[in-house]
N, C-alpha and C. Protein backbone atom coordinates (compact mmCIF):
# COMPACT_ATOMS: atom_id res chain seq x y z
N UNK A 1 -2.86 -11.43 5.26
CA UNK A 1 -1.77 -10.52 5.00
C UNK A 1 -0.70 -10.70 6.07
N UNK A 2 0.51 -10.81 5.68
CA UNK A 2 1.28 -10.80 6.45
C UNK A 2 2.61 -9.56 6.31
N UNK A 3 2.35 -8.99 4.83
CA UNK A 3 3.31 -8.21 4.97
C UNK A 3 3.28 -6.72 6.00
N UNK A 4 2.77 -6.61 6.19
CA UNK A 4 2.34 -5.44 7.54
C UNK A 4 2.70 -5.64 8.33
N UNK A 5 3.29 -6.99 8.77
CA UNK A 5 4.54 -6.84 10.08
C UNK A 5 5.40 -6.78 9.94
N UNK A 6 6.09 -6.48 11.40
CA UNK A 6 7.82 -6.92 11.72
C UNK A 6 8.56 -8.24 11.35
N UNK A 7 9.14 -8.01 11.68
CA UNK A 7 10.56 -9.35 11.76
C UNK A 7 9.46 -10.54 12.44
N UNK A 8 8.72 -10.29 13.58
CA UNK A 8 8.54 -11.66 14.25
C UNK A 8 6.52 -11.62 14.07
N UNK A 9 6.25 -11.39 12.32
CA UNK A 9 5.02 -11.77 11.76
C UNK A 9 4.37 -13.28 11.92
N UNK A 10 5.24 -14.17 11.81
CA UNK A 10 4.98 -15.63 12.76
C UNK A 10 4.50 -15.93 13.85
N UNK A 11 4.79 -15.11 14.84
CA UNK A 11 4.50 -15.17 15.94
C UNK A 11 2.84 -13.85 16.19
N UNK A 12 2.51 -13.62 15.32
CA UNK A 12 1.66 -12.66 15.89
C UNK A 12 0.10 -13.53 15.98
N UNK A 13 -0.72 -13.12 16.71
CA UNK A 13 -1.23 -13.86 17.80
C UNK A 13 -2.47 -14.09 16.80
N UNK A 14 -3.20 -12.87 16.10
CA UNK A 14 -4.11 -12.89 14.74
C UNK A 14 -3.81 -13.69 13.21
N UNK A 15 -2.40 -14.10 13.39
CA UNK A 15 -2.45 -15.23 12.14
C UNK A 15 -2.55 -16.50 12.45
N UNK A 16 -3.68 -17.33 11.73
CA UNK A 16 -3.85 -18.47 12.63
C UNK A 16 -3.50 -19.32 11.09
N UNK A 17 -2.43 -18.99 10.85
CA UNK A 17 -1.70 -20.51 9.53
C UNK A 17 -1.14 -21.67 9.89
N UNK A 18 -1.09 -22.69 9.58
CA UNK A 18 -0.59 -23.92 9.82
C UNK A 18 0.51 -23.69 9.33
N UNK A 19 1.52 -24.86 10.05
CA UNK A 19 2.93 -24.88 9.56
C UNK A 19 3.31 -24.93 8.47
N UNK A 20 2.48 -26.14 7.31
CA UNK A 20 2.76 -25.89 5.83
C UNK A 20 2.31 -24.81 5.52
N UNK A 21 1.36 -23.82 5.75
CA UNK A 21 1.36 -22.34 5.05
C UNK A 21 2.50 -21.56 5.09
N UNK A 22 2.45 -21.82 6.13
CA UNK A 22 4.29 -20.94 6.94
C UNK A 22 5.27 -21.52 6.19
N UNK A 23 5.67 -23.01 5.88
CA UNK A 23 6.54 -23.47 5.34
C UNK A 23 6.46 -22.54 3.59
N UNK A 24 5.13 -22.51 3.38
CA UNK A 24 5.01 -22.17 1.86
C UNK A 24 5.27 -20.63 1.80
N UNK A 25 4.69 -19.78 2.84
CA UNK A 25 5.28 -18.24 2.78
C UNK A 25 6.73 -18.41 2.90
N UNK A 26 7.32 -18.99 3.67
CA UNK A 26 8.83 -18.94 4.03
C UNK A 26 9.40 -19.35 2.42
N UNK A 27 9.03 -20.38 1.81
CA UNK A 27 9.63 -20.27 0.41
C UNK A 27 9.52 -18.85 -0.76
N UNK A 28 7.85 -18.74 -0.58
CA UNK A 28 7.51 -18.31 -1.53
C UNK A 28 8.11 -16.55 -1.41
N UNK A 29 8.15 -16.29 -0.03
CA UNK A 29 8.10 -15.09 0.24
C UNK A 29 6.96 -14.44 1.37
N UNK A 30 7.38 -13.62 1.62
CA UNK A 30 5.99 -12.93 2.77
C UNK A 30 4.54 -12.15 1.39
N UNK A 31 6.01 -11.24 0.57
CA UNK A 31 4.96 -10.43 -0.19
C UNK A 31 4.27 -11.17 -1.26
N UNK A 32 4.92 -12.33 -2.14
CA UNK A 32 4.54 -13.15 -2.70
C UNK A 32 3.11 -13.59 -2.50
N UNK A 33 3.15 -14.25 -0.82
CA UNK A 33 1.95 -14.92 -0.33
C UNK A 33 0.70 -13.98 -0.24
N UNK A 34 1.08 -12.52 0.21
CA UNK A 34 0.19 -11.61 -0.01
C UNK A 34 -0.55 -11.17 -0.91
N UNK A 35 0.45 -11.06 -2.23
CA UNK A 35 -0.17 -10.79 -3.93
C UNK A 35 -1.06 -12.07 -3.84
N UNK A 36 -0.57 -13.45 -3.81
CA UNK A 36 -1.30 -13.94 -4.51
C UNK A 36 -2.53 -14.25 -3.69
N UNK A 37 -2.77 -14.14 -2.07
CA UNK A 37 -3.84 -13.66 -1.42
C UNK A 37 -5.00 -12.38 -2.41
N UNK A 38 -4.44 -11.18 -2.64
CA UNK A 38 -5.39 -10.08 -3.00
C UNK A 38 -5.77 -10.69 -4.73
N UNK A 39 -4.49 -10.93 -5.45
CA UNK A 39 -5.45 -11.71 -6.42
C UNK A 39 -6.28 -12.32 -6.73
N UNK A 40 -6.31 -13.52 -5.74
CA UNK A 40 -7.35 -14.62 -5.26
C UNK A 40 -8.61 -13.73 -5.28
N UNK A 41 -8.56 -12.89 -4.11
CA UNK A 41 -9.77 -12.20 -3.82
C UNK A 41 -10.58 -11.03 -4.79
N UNK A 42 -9.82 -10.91 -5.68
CA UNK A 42 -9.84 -9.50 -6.63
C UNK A 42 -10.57 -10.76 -7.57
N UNK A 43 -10.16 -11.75 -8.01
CA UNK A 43 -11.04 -12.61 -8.74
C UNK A 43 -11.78 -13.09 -8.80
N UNK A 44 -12.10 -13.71 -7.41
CA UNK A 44 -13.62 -14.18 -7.07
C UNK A 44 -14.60 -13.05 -7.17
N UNK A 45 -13.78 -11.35 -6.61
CA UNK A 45 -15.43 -10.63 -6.73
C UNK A 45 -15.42 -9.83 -8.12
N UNK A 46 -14.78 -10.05 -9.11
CA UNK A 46 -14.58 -10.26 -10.63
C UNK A 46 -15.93 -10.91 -11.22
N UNK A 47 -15.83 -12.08 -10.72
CA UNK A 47 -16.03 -13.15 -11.00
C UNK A 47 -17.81 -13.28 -10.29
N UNK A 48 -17.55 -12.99 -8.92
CA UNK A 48 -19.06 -13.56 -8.55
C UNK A 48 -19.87 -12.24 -8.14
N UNK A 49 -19.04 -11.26 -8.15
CA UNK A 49 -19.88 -9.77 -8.15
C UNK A 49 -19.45 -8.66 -9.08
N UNK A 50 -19.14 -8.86 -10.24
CA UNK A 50 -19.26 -7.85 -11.90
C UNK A 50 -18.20 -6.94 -11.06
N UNK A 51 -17.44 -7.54 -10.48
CA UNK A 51 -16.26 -6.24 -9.91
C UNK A 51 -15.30 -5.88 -11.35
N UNK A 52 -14.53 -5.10 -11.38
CA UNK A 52 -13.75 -4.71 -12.34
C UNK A 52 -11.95 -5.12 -11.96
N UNK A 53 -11.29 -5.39 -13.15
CA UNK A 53 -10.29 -6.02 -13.33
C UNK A 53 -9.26 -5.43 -11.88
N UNK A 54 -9.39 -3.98 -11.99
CA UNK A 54 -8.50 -3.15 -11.36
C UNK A 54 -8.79 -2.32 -10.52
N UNK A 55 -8.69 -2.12 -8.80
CA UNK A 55 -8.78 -2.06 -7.58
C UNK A 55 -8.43 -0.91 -7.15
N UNK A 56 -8.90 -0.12 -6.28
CA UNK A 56 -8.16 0.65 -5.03
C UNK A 56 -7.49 -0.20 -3.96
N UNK A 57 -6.33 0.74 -3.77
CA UNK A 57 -5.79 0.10 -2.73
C UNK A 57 -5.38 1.13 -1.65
N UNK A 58 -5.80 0.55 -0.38
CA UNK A 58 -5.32 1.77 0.86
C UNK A 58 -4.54 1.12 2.01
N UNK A 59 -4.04 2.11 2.70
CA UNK A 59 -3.09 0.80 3.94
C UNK A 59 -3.01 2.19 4.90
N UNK A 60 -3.12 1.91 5.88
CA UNK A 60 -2.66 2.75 7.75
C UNK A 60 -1.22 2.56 7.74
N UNK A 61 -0.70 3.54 7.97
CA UNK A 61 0.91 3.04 8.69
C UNK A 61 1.69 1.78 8.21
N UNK A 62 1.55 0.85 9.30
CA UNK A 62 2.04 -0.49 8.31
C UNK A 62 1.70 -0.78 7.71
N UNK A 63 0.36 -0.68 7.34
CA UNK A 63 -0.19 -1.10 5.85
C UNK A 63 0.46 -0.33 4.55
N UNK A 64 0.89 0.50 4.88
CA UNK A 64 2.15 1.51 3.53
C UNK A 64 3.08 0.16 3.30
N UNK A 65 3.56 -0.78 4.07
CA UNK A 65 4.90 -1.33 3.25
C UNK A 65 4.37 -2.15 2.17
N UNK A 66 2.81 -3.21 2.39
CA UNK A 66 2.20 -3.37 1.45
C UNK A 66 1.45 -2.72 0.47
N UNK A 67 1.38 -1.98 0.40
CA UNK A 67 0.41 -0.86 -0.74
C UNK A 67 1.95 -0.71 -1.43
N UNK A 68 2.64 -0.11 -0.22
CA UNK A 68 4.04 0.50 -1.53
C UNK A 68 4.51 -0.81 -2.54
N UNK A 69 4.30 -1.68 -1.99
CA UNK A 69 5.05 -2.78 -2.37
C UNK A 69 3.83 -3.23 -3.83
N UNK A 70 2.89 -3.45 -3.89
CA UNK A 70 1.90 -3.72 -4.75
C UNK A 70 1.92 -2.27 -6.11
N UNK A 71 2.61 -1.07 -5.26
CA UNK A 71 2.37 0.01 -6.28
C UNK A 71 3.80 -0.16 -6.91
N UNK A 72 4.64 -0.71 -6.47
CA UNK A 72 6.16 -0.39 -6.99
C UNK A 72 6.49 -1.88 -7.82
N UNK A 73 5.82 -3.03 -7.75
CA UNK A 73 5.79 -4.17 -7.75
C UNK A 73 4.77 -4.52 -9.19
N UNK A 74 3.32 -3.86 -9.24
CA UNK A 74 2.09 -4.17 -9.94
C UNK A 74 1.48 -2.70 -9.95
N UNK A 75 1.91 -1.96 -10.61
CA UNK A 75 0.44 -1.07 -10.37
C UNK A 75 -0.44 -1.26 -11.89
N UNK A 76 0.21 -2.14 -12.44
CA UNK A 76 -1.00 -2.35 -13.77
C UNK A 76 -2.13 -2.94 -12.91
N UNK A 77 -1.97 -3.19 -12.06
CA UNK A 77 -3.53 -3.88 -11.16
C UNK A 77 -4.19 -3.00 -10.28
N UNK A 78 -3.89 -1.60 -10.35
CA UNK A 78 -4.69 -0.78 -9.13
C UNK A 78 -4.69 0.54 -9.69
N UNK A 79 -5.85 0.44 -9.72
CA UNK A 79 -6.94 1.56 -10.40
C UNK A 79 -6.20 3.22 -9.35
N UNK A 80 -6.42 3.42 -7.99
CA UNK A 80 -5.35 3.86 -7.55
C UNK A 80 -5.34 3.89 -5.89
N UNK A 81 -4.56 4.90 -5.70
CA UNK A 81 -3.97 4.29 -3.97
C UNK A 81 -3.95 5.48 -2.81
N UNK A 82 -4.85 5.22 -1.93
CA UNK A 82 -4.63 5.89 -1.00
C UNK A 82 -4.24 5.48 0.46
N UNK A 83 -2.51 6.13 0.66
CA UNK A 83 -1.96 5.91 1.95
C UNK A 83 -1.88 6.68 2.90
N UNK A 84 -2.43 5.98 4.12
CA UNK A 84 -2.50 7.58 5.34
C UNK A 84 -1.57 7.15 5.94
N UNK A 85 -0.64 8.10 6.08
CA UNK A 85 0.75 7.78 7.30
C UNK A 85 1.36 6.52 7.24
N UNK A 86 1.96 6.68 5.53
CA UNK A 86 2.34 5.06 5.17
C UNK A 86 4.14 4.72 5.89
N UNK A 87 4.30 3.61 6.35
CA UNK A 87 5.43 3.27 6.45
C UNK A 87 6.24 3.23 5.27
N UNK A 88 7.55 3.08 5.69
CA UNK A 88 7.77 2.63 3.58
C UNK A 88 9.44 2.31 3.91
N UNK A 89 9.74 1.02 4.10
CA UNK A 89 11.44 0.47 4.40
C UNK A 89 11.83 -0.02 3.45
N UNK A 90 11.31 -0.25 1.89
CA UNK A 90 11.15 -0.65 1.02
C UNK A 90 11.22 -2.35 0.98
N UNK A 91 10.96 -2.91 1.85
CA UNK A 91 10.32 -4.11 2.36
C UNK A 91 9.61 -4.23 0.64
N UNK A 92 10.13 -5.57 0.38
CA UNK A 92 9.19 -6.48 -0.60
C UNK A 92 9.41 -5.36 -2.04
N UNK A 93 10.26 -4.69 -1.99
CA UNK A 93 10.85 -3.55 -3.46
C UNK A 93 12.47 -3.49 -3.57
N UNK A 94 12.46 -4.16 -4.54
CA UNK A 94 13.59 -4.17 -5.23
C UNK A 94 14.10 -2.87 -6.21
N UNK A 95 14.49 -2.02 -5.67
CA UNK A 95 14.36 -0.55 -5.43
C UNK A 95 15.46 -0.79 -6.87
N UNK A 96 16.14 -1.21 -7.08
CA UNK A 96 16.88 -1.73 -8.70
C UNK A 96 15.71 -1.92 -9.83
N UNK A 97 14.87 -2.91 -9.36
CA UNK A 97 14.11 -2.88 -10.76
C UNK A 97 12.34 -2.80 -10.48
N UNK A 98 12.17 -1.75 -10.30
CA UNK A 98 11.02 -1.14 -10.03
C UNK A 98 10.10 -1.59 -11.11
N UNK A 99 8.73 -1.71 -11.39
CA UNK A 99 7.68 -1.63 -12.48
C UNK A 99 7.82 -0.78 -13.40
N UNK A 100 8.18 -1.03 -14.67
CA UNK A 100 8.17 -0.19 -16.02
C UNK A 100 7.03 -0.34 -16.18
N UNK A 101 5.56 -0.05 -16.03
CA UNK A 101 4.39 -0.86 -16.89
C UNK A 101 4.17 0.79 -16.56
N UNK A 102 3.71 0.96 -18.00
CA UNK A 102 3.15 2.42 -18.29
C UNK A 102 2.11 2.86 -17.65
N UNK A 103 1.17 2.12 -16.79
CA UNK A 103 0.20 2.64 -16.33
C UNK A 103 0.68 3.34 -15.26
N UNK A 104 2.17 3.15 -14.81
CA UNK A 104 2.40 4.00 -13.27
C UNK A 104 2.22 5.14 -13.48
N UNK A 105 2.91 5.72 -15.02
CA UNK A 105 2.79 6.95 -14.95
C UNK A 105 1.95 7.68 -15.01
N UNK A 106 0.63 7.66 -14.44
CA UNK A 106 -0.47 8.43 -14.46
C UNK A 106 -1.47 7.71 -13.19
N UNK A 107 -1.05 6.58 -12.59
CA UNK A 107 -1.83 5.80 -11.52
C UNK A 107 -2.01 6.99 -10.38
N UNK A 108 -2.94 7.27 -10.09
CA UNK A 108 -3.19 8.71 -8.73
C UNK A 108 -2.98 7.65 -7.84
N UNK A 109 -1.82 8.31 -7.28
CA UNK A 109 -2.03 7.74 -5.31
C UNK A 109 -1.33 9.26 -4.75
N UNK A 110 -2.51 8.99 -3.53
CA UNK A 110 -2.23 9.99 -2.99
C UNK A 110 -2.14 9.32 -1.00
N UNK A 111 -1.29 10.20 -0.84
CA UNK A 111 -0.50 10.24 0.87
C UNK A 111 -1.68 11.24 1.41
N UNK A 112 -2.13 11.21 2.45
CA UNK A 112 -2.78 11.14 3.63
C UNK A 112 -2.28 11.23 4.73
N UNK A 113 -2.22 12.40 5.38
CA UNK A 113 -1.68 12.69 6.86
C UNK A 113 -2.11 14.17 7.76
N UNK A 114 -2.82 13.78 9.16
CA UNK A 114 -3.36 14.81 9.70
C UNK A 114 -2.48 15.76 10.10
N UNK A 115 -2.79 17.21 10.18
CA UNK A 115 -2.29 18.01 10.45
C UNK A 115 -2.41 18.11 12.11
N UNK A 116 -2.68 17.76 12.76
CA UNK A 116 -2.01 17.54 14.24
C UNK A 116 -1.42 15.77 14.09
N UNK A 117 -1.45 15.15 13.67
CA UNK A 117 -0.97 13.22 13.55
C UNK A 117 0.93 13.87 13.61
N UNK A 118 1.11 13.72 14.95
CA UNK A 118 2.48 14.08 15.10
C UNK A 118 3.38 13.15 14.88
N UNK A 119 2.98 11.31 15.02
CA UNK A 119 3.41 10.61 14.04
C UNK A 119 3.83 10.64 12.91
N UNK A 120 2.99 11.58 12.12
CA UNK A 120 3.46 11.78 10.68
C UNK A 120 3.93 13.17 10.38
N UNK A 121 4.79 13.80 11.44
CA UNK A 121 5.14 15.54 11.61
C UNK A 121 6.23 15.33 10.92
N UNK A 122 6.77 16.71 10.08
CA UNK A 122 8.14 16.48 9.26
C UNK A 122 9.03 16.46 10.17
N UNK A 123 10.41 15.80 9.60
CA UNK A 123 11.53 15.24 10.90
C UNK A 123 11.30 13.90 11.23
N UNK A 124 10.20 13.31 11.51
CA UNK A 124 9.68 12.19 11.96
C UNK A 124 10.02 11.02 10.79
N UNK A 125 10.31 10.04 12.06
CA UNK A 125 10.51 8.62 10.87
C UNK A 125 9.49 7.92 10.17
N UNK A 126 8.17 8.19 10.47
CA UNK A 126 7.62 7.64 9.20
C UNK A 126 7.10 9.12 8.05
N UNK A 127 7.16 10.08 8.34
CA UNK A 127 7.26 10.93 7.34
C UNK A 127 8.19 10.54 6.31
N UNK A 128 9.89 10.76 7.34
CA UNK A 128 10.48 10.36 6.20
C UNK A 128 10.65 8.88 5.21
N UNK A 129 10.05 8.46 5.89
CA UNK A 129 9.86 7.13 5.12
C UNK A 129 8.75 7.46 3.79
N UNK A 130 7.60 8.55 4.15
CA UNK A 130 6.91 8.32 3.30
C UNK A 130 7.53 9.35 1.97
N UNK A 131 8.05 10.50 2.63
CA UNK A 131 8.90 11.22 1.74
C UNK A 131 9.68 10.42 0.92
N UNK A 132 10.48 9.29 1.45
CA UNK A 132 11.23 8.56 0.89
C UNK A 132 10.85 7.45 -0.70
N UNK A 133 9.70 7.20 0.10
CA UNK A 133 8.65 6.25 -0.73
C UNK A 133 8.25 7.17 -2.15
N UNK A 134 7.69 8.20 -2.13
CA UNK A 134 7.17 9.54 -2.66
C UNK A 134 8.42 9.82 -3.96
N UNK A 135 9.50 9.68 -3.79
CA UNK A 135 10.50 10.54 -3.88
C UNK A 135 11.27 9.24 -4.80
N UNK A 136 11.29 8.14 -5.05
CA UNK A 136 11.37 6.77 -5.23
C UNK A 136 10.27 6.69 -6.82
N UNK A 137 9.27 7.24 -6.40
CA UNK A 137 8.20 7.21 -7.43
C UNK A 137 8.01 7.57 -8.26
N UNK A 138 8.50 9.34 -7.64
CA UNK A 138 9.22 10.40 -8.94
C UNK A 138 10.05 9.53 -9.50
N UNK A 139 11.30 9.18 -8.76
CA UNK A 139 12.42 8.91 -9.58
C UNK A 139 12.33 7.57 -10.98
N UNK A 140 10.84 7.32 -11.06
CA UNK A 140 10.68 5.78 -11.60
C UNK A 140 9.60 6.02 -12.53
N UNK A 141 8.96 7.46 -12.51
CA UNK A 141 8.07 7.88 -13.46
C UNK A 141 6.41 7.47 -13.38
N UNK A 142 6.28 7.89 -11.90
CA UNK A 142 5.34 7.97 -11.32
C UNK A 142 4.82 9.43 -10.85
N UNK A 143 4.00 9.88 -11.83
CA UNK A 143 3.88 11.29 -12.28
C UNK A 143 2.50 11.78 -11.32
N UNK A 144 1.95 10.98 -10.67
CA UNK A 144 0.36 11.15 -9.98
C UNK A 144 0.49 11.00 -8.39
N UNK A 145 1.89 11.55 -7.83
CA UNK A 145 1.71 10.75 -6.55
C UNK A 145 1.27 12.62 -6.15
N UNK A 146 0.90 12.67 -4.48
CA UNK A 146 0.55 13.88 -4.05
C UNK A 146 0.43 13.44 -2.83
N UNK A 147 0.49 14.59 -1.72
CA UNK A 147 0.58 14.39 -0.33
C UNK A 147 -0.94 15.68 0.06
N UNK A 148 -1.48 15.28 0.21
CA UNK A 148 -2.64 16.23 1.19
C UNK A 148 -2.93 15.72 2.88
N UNK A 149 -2.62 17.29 3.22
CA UNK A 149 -2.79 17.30 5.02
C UNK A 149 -4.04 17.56 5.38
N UNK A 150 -4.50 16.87 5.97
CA UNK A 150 -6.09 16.91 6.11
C UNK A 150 -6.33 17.68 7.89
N UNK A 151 -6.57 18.73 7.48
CA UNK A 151 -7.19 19.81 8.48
C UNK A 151 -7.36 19.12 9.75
N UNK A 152 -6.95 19.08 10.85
CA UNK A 152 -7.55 19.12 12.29
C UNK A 152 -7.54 17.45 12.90
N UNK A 153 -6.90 16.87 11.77
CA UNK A 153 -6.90 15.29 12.43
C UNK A 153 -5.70 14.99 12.96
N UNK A 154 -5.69 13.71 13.50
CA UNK A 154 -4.70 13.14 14.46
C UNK A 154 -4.27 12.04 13.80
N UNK A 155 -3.47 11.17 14.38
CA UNK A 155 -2.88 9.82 13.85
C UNK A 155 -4.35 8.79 13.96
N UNK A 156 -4.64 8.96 12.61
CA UNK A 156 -6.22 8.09 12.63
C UNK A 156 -6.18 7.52 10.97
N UNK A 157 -7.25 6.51 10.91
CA UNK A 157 -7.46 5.79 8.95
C UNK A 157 -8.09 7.00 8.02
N UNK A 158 -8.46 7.97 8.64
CA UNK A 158 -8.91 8.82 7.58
C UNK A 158 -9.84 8.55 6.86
N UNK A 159 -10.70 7.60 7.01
CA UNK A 159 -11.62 6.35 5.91
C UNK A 159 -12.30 7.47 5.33
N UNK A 160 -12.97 8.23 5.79
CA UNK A 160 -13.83 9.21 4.78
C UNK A 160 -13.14 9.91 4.07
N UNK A 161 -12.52 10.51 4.31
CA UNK A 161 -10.87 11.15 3.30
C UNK A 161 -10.90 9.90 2.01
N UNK A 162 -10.30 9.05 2.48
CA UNK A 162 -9.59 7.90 1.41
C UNK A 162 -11.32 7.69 0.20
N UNK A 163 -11.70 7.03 1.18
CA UNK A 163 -13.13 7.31 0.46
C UNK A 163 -13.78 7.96 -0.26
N UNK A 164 -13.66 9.43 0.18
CA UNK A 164 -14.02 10.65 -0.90
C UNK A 164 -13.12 10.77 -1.92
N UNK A 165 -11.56 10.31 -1.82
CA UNK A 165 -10.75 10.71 -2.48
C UNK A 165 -11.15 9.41 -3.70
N UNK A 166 -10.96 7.86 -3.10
CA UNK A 166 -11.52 7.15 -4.24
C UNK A 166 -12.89 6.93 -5.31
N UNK A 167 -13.93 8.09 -4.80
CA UNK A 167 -15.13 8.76 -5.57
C UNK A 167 -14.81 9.69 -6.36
N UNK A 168 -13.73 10.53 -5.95
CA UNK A 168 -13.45 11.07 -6.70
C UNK A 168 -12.80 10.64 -8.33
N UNK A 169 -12.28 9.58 -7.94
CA UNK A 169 -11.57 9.08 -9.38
C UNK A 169 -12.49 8.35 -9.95
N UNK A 170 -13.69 8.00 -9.42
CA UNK A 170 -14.65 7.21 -10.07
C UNK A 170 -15.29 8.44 -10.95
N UNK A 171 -15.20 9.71 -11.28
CA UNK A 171 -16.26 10.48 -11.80
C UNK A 171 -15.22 10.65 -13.28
């Protein structure tokens, strides 16, 4: 994954790609290279473990510009989405021609953010980013989005939250 960084994602010290990969993200795109990364992987465990066509998807902070980007981009491919304290610059969304595919309008994703995580306090720039993101979704007929503040936490993944929340849609 590379869309979860900044401007200088090349240089970060955990991607270990060769120059023709780099040459091929630099054509193809950052988010491009990413989709067709989670596809790859969504198919093999399709394929070699009876997984099902269509996925949860979750992201931390920077991980919001990719989730947003996969939900605004594809959400005929994700079963649904949980973001805790998502970024959202609309990086990799072409905020003009958003996903018409009817499944948005009913895809549950739900926002995630602790009630002490002062990172994500209203006023704050990635609130409003996620407000922003949120608000983007409405406007595109994305009828399932929701924000729940989860009691007594801090700027953290929430994994049991996201977790319970994606059991929940399994029933």
């Amino acid at each position: 994954m590379v869309t979860n960084g900044g401007a200088g994602y090349r240089s970060v010290p955990t991607y270990h790609y060769s120059d023709p990969v780099w040459d091929r993200i630099q054509k193809s795109g950052q988010f491009n290279f990413d989709m067709d990364g989670i596809n790859a992987i969504m198919q093999d465990v399709v394929k070699q473990y009876g997984g099902e066509d269509k996925y949860f998807v979750t992201g931390f902070e920077a991980g919001g510009h990719t989730v947003w980007g996969i939900l605004f981009n594809h959400p005929e491919v994700v079963r649904g989405a949980a973001l805790v304290c998502p970024n959202y610059l609309g990086r990799w969304v072409d905020e003009g021609h958003i996903s018409s595919a009817e499944e948005r309008t009913v895809l549950p994703i739900r926002n995630l953010i602790g009630t002490k995580d002062d990172l994500c306090a209203v006023g704050n720039p990635i609130y409003t980013q996620m407000q922003r993101a949120m608000s983007l979704a409405d406007a595109h007929g994305y009828k399932n989005v929701s924000l729940v503040r989860v009691e007594g936490k801090r700027h953290e993944r929430l994994a049991d939250e996201v977790l319970a929340y994606f059991s929940s849609l399994l029933r």
